[in-house]
Protein backbone atom coordinates (compact mmCIF):
# COMPACT_ATOMS: atom_id res chain seq x y z
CA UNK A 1 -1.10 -2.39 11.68
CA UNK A 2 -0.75 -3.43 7.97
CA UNK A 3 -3.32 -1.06 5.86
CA UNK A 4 -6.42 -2.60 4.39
CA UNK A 5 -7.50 -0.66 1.02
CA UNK A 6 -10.83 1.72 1.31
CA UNK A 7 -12.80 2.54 -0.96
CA UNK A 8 -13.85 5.96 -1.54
CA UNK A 9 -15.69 8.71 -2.57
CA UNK A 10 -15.29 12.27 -2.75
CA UNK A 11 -17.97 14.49 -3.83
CA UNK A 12 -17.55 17.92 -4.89
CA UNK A 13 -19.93 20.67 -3.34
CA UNK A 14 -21.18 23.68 -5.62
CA UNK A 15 -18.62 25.68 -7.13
CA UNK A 16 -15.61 23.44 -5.76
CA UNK A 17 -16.22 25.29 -2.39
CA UNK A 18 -15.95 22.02 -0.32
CA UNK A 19 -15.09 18.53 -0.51
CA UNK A 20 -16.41 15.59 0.91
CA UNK A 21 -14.61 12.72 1.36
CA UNK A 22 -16.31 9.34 2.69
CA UNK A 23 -15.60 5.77 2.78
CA UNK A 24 -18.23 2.96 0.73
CA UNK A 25 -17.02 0.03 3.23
CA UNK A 26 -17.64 1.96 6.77
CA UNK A 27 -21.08 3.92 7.34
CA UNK A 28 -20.20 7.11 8.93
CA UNK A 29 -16.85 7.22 8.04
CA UNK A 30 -16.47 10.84 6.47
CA UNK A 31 -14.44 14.09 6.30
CA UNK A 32 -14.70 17.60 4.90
CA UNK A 33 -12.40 19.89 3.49
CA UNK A 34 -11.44 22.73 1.18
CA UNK A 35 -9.99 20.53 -1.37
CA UNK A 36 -10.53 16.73 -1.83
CA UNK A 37 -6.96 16.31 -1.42
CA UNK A 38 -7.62 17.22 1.95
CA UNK A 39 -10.79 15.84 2.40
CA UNK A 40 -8.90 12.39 1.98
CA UNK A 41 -5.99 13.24 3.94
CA UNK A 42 -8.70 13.88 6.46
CA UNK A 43 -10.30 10.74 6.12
CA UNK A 44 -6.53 9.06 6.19
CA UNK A 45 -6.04 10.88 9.72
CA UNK A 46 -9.49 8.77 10.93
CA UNK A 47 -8.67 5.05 9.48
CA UNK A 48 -7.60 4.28 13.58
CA UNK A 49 -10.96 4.35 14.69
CA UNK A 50 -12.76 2.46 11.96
CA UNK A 51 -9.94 -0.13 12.39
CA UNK A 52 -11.91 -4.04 12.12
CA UNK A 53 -11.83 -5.71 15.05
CA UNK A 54 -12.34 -9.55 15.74
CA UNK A 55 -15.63 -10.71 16.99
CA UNK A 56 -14.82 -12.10 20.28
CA UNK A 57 -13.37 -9.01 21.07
CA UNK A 58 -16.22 -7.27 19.90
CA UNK A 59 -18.81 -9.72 21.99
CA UNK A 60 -16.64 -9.21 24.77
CA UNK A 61 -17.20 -5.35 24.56
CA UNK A 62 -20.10 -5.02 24.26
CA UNK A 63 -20.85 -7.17 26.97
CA UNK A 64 -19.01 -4.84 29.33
CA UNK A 65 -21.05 -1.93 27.96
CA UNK A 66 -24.24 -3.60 27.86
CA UNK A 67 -23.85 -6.51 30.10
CA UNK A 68 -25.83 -9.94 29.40
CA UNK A 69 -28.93 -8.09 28.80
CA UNK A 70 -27.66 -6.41 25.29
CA UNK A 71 -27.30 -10.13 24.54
CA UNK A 72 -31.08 -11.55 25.33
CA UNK A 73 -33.02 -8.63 24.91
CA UNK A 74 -32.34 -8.26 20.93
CA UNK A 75 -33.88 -12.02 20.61
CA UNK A 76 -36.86 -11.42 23.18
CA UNK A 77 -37.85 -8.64 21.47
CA UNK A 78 -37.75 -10.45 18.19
CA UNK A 79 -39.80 -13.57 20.05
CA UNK A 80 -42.45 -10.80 20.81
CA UNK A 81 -42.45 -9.25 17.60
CA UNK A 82 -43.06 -13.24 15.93
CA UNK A 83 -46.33 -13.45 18.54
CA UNK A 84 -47.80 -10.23 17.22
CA UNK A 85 -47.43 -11.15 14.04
CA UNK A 86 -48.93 -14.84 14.43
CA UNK A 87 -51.87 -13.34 16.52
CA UNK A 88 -52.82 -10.92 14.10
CA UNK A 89 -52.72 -13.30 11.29
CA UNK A 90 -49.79 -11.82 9.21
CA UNK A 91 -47.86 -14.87 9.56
């Protein structure tokens, strides 16, 4: 798997006790360490799992997690949010 640049940050805790290190593209992608050198080789060890994927495979996921209903329900819910908001007069 060819390696896709990150951007990232590391931010310094008081004194220089710890480092944070934690990526701008991927929410939740973050690691901790003594140094920041480590705190990135940290965050290096991690890029598997916060690897894109393509969206049919993704759709295809999460429909065997969630099954058809994690497909409908997100646009029901949005239908019924649109009827409040037309009966009380905000829309």
């Amino acid at each position: 798997m060819a390696h896709v640049p990150v951007r990232a940050v590391v931010e310094r805790g008081p004194k220089n006790k710890r480092s944070v290190a934690f990526s701008l593209d991927w929410p939740g992608w973050s690691r901790g360490a003594k140094t920041a050198e480590l705190a990135l080789a940290s965050l290096e060890a991690y890029r598997v799992r916060y690897r894109p994927i393509g969206a049919a495979s993704l759709l295809r996921r999460n429909l065997a997690i969630y099954g058809l209903g994690g497909l409908v329900v997100p646009f029901v819910g949005i239908k019924l949010i649109d009827w409040v908001l037309v009966a009380v007069g905000l829309v």
